[in-house]
Protein backbone atom coordinates (compact mmCIF):
# COMPACT_ATOMS: atom_id res chain seq x y z
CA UNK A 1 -8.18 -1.71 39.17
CA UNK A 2 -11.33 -3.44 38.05
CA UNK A 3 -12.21 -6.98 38.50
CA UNK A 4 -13.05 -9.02 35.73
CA UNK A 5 -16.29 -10.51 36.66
CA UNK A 6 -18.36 -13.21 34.30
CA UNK A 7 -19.82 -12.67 31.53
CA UNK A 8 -23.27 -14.72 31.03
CA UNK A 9 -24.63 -15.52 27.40
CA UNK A 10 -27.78 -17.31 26.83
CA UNK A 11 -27.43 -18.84 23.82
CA UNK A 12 -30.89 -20.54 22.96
CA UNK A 13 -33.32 -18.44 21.12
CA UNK A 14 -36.24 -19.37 23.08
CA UNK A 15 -35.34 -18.84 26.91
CA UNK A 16 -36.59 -15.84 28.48
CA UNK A 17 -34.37 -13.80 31.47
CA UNK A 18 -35.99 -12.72 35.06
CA UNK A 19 -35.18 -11.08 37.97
CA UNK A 20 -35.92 -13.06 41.33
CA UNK A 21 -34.39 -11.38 44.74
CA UNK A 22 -30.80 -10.82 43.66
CA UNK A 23 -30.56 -13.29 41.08
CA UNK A 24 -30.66 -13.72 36.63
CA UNK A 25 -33.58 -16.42 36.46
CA UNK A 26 -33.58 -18.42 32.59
CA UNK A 27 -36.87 -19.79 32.17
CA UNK A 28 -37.38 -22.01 28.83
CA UNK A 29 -41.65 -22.87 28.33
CA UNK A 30 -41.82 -20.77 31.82
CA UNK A 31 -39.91 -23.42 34.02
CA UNK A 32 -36.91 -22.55 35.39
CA UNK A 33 -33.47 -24.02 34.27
CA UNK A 34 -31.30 -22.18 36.03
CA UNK A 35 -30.03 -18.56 38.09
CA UNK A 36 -26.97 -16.79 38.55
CA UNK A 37 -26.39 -14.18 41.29
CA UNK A 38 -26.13 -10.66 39.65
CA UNK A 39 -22.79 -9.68 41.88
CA UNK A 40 -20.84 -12.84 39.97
CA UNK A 41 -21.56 -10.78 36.34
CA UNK A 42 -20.18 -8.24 34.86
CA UNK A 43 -22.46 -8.64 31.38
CA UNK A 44 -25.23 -10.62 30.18
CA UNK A 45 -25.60 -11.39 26.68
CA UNK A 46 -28.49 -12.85 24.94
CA UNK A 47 -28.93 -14.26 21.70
CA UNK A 48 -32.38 -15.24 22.19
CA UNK A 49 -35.48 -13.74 20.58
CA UNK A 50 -38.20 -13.67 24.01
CA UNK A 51 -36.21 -11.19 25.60
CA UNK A 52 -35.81 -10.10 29.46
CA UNK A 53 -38.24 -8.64 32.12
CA UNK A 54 -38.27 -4.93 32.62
CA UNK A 55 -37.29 -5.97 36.53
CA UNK A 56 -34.27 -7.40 35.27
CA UNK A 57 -33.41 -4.89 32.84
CA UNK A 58 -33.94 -1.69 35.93
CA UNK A 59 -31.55 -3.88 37.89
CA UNK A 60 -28.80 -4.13 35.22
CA UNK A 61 -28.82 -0.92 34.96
CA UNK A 62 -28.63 0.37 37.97
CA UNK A 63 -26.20 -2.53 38.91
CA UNK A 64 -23.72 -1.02 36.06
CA UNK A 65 -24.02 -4.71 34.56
CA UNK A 66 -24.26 -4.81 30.71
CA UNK A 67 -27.31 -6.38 28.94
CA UNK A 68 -26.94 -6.97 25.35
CA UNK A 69 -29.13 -8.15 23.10
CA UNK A 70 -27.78 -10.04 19.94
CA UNK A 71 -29.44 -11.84 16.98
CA UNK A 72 -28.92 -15.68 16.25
CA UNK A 73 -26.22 -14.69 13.70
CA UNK A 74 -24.73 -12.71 16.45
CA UNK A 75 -25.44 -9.08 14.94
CA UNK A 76 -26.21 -6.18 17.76
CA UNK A 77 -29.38 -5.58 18.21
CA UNK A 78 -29.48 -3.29 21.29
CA UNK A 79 -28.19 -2.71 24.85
CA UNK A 80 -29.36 -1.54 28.21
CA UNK A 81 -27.66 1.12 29.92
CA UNK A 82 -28.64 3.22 33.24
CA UNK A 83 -28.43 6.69 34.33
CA UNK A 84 -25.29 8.02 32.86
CA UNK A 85 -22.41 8.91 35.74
CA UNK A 86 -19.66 9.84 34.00
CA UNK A 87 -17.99 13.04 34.18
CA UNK A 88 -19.25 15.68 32.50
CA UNK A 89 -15.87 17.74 31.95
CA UNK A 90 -14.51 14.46 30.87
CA UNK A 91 -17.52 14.20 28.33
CA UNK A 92 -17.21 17.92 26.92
CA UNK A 93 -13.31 17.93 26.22
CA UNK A 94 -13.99 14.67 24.59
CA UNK A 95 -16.98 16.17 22.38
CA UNK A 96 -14.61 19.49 21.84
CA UNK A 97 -11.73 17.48 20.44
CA UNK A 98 -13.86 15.34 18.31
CA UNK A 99 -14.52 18.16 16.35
CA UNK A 100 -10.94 19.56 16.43
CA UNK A 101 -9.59 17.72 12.97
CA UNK A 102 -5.94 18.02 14.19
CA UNK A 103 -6.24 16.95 17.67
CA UNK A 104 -8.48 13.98 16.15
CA UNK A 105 -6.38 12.89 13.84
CA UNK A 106 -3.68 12.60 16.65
CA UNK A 107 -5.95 9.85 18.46
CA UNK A 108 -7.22 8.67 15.75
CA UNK A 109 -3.34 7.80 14.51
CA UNK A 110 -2.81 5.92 17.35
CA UNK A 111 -5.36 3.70 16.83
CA UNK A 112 -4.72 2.74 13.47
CA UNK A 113 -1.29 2.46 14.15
CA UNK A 114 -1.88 0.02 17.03
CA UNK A 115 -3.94 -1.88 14.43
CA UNK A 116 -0.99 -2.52 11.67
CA UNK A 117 2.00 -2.97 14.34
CA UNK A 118 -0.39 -5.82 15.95
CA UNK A 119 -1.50 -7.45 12.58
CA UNK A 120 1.90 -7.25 11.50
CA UNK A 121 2.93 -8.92 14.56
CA UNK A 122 0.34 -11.67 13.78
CA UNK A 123 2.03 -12.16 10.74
CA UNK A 124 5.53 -12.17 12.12
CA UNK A 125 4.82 -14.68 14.90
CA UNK A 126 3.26 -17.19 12.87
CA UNK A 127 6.33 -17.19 10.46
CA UNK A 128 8.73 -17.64 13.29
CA UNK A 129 6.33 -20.38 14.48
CA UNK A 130 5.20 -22.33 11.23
CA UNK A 131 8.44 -21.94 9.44
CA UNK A 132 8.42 -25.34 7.87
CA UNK A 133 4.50 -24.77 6.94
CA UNK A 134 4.47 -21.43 5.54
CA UNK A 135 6.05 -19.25 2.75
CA UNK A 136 8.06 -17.29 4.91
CA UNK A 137 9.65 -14.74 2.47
CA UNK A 138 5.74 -14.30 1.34
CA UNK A 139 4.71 -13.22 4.94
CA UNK A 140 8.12 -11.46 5.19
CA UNK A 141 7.56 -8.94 2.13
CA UNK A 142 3.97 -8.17 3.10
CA UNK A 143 4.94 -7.73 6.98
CA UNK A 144 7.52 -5.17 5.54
CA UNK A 145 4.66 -3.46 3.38
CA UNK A 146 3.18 -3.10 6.58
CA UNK A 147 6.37 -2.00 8.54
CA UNK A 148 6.58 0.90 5.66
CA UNK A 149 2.64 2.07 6.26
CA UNK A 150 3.47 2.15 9.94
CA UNK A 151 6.30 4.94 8.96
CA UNK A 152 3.47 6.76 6.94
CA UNK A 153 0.69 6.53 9.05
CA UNK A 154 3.20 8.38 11.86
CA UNK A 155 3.71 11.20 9.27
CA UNK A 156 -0.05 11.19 8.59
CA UNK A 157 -2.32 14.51 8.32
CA UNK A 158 -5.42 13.99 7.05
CA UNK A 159 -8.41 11.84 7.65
CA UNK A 160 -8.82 10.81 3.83
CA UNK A 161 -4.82 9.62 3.87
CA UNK A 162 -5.65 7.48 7.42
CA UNK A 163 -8.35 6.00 6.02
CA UNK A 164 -6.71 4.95 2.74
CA UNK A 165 -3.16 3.50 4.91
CA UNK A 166 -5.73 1.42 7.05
CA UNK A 167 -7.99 -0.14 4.04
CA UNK A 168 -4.60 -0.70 2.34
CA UNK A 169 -3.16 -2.17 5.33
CA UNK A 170 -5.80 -4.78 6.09
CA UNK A 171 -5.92 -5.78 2.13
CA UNK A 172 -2.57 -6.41 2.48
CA UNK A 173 -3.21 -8.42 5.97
CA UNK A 174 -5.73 -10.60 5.13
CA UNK A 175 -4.14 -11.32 1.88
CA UNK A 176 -2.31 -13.62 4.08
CA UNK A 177 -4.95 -14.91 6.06
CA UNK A 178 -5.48 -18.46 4.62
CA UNK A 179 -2.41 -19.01 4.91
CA UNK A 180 -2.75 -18.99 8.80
CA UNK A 181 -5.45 -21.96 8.42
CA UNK A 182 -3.25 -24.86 8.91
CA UNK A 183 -5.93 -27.17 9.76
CA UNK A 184 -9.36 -27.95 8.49
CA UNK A 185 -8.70 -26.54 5.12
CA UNK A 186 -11.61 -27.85 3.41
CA UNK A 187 -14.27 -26.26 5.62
CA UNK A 188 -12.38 -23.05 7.03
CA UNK A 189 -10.83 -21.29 3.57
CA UNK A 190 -10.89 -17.86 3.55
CA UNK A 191 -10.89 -15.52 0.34
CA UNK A 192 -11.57 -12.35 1.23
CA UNK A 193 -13.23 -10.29 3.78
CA UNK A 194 -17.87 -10.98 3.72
CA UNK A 195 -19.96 -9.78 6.01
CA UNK A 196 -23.66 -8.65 6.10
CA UNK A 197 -24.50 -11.37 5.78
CA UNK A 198 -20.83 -13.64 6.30
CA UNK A 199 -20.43 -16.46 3.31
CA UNK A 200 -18.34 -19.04 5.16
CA UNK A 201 -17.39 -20.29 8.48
CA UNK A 202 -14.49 -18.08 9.10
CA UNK A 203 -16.37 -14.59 7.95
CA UNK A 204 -19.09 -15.78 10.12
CA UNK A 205 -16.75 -16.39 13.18
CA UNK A 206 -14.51 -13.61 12.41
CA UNK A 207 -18.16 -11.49 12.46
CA UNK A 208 -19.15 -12.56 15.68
CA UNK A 209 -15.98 -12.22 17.63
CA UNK A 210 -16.32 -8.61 15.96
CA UNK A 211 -19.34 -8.45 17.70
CA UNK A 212 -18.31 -9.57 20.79
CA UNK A 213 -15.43 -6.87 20.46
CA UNK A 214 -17.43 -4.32 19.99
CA UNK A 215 -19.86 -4.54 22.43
CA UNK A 216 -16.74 -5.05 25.55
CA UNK A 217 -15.04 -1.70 24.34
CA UNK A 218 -18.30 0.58 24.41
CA UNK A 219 -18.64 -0.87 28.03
CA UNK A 220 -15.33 0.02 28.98
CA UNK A 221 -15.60 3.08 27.38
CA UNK A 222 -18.98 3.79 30.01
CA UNK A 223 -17.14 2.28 32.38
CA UNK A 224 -14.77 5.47 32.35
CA UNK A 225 -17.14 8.22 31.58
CA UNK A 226 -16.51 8.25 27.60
CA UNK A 227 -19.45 8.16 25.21
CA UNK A 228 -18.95 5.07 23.25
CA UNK A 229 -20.96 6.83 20.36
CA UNK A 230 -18.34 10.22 19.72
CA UNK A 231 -15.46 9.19 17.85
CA UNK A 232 -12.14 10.36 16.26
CA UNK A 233 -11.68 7.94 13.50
CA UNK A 234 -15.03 6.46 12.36
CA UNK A 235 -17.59 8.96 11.40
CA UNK A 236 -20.33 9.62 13.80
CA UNK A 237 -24.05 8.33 12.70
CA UNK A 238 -26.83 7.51 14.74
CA UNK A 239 -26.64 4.09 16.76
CA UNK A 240 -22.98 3.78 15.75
CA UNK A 241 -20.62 3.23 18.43
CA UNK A 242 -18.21 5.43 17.07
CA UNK A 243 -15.58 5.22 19.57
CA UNK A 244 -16.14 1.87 20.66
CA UNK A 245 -15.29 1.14 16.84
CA UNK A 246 -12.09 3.07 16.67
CA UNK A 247 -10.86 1.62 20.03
CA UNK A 248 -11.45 -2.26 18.74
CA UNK A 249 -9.08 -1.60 15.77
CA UNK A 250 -6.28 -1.78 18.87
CA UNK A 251 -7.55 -5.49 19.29
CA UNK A 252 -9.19 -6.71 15.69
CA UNK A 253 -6.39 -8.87 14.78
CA UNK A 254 -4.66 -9.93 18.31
CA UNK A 255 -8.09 -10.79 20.33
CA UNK A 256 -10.66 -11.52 17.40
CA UNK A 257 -8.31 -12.43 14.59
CA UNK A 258 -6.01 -14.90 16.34
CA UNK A 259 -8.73 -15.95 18.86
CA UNK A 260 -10.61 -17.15 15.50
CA UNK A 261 -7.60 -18.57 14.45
CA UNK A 262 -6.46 -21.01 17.25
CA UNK A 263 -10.36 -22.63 17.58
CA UNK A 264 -9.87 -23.70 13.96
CA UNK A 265 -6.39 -25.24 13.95
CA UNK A 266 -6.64 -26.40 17.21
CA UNK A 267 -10.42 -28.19 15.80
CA UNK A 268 -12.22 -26.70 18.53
CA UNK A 269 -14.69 -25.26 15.88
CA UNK A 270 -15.75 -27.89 13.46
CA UNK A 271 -17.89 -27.83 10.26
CA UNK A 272 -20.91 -29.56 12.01
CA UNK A 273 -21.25 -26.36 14.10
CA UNK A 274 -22.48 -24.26 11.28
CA UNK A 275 -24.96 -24.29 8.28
CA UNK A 276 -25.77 -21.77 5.61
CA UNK A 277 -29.41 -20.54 5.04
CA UNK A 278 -31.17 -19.98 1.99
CA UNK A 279 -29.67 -16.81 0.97
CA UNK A 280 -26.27 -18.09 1.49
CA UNK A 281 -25.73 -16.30 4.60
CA UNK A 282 -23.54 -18.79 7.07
CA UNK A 283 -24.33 -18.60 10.67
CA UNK A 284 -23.00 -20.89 14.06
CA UNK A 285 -25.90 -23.80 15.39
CA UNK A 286 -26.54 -23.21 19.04
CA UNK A 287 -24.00 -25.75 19.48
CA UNK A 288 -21.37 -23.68 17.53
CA UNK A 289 -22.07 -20.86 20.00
CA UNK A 290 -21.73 -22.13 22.89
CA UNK A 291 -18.42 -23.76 22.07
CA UNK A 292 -17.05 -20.72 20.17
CA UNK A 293 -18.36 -18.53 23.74
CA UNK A 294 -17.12 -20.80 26.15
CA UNK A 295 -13.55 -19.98 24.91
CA UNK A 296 -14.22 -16.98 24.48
CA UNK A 297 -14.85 -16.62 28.28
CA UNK A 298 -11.52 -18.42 28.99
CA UNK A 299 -9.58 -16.48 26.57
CA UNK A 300 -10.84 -13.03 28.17
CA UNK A 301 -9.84 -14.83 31.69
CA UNK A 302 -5.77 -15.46 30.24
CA UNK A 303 -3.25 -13.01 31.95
CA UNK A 304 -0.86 -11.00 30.14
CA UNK A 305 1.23 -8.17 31.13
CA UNK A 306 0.15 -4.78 29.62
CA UNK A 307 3.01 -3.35 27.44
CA UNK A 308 2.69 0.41 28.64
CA UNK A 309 1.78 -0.51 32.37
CA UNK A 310 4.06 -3.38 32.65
CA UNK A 311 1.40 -4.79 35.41
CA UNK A 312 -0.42 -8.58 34.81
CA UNK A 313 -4.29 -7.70 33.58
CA UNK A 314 -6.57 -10.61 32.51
CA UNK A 315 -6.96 -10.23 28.49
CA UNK A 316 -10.90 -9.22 29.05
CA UNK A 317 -9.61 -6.11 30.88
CA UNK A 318 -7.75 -4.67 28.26
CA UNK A 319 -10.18 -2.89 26.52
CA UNK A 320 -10.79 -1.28 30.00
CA UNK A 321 -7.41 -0.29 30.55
CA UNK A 322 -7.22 1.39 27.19
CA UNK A 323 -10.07 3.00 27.89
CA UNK A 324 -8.95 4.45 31.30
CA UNK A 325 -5.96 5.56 29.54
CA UNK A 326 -8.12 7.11 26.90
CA UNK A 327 -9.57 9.18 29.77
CA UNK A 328 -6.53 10.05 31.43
CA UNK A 329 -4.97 11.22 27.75
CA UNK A 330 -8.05 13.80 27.69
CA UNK A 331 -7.77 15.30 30.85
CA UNK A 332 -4.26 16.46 30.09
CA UNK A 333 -2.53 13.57 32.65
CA UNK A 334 -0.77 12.63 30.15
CA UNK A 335 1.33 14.02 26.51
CA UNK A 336 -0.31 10.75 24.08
CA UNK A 337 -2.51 8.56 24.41
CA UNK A 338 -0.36 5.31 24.38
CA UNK A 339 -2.22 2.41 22.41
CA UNK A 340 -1.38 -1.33 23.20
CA UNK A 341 1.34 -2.67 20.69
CA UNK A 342 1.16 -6.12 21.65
CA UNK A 343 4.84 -8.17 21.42
């Protein structure tokens, strides 16, 4: 199995990434601040706007260590990869299938229904947990609206008919989202889904964590010799990490969703960490980041054990071990592809 290594983010806008020996130098005003060796990461992600040396760049690749550029609002900007290594065969039955409409809607199924079992499950835990604070029969009827689309989406045939169960699903979801916000109410409210640019603190956390998402499942799906950029579910367009996109749905409301979630009614996010530019756009200060990151890093780190291998993995590795079952689906080892319904 593979390890789960660190992740490093360099959150100031104006510090600049080297390579000296075998080590990430950060330089801010060209003095040094600080260096990691490259062995300790796994991923480097940078929201600054001065960049990294080409050095650095050739040794991440070869390395197999992510580099990700990201803007101040926390939208993907571009990544490094090396030489790809996968395996061919593995890369041309996934390319046939993708354009096989029956065989993709199979995969793309299980995603999707991964997706409403695990929001559902959001909404069924914090019932059971916030009985007294919430209107349970509310969250009851629209966790059994769900329960029903789970029956359809198993019976499903078409693209088109997916598509509609999942936007129908998540309306229904995050209908019950501000409910969830027990704390901070006046400064985390949330009325609806905003992005491009996000309107409010938890749009513009929710976006980020997306982000983050996104950018861990297209390396996992590397990782294992998939192209992050062929999917089954979203449509294929240029720069679109197709797959990486239909894999996340698995972990939208369980990783990003909750993670989001806990920081506010726990107050580990407060209002001070965010302000709202002139077009109304609402990003995270520096501050904001690093908090929000830093539990991000601990929350990948937590160990849980994996519903269809029954074996403790760290929560960062999950999108890995989907992935690697991904793989092993499409080279026949096994009869589905068994998504991660989390209990």
């Amino acid at each position: 199995m593979k390890r789960l290594l660190n992740t490093l983010y360099i959150t100031s806008g104006n510090r600049y990434l080297s390579l000296n020996g075998e080590n990430v130098v950060v330089l801010e005003e060209k003095k040094e601040i600080g260096r990691v060796p490259l062995h300790n990461l796994q991923a480097i992600i940078t929201f600054g706007y001065t960049g990294a040396s080409p050095a650095l760049m050739g040794a991440c690749a070869n390395r197999n260590i992510e580099l990700c550029f990201m803007s101040s609002s926390g939208k993907f900007l571009a990544r490094v990869t090396g030489e790809i290594k996968g395996n061919v065969t593995l890369r041309k039955q996934q390319y046939r299938i993708s354009e096989q409409m029956e065989k993709s809607i199979c995969i793309a199924k299980k995603f999707i229904l991964a997706k409403v079992y695990n929001s559902r499950w959001i909404l069924e835990r914090a019932s059971r947990d916030y009985a007294l604070r919430l209107d349970t029969d509310k969250i009851k009827y629209k966790s059994n609206f769900l329960y029903q689309n789970i029956k359809k989406i198993r019976k499903c045939k078409s693209n088109s008919e997916l598509l509609g169960l999942e936007g129908e699903s998540a309306s229904i979801y995050f209908s019950n989202f501000d409910d969830l916000i027990l704390q901070q109410k006046n400064d985390f409210y949330f009325h609806g889904r905003n992005r491009r640019p996000p309107l409010d603190n938890v749009n513009a956390m929710l976006s980020f964590s997306y982000s983050l998402l996104a950018s861990m499942c297209g390396s996992a799906l590397e990782t294992v010799g998939l192209d992050p950029y062929v999917g089954f579910f979203h449509t294929d367009r240029p720069g679109r990490m197709s797959l990486a996109l239909d894999l996340m749905e698995e972990f939208r409301s369980i990783m990003a969703d909750r993670f989001v979630l806990t920081l506010i009614n726990k107050k580990i996010m407060k209002p001070q960490y965010f302000r709202k530019k002139e077009n109304g756009a609402v990003i995270m200060t520096e501050e904001g980041r690093k908090v929000f990151l830093t539990s991000w890093q601990k929350k990948k780190q937590e160990m849980i054990k994996h519903p269809f291998l029954g074996e403790k993995v760290e929560w960062g590795m999950v999108p890995y071990v989907q992935s690697m079952l991904l793989a092993r689906y499409l080279r026949d080892d096994f009869d589905e592809y068994p998504p991660f319904f989390w209990k």
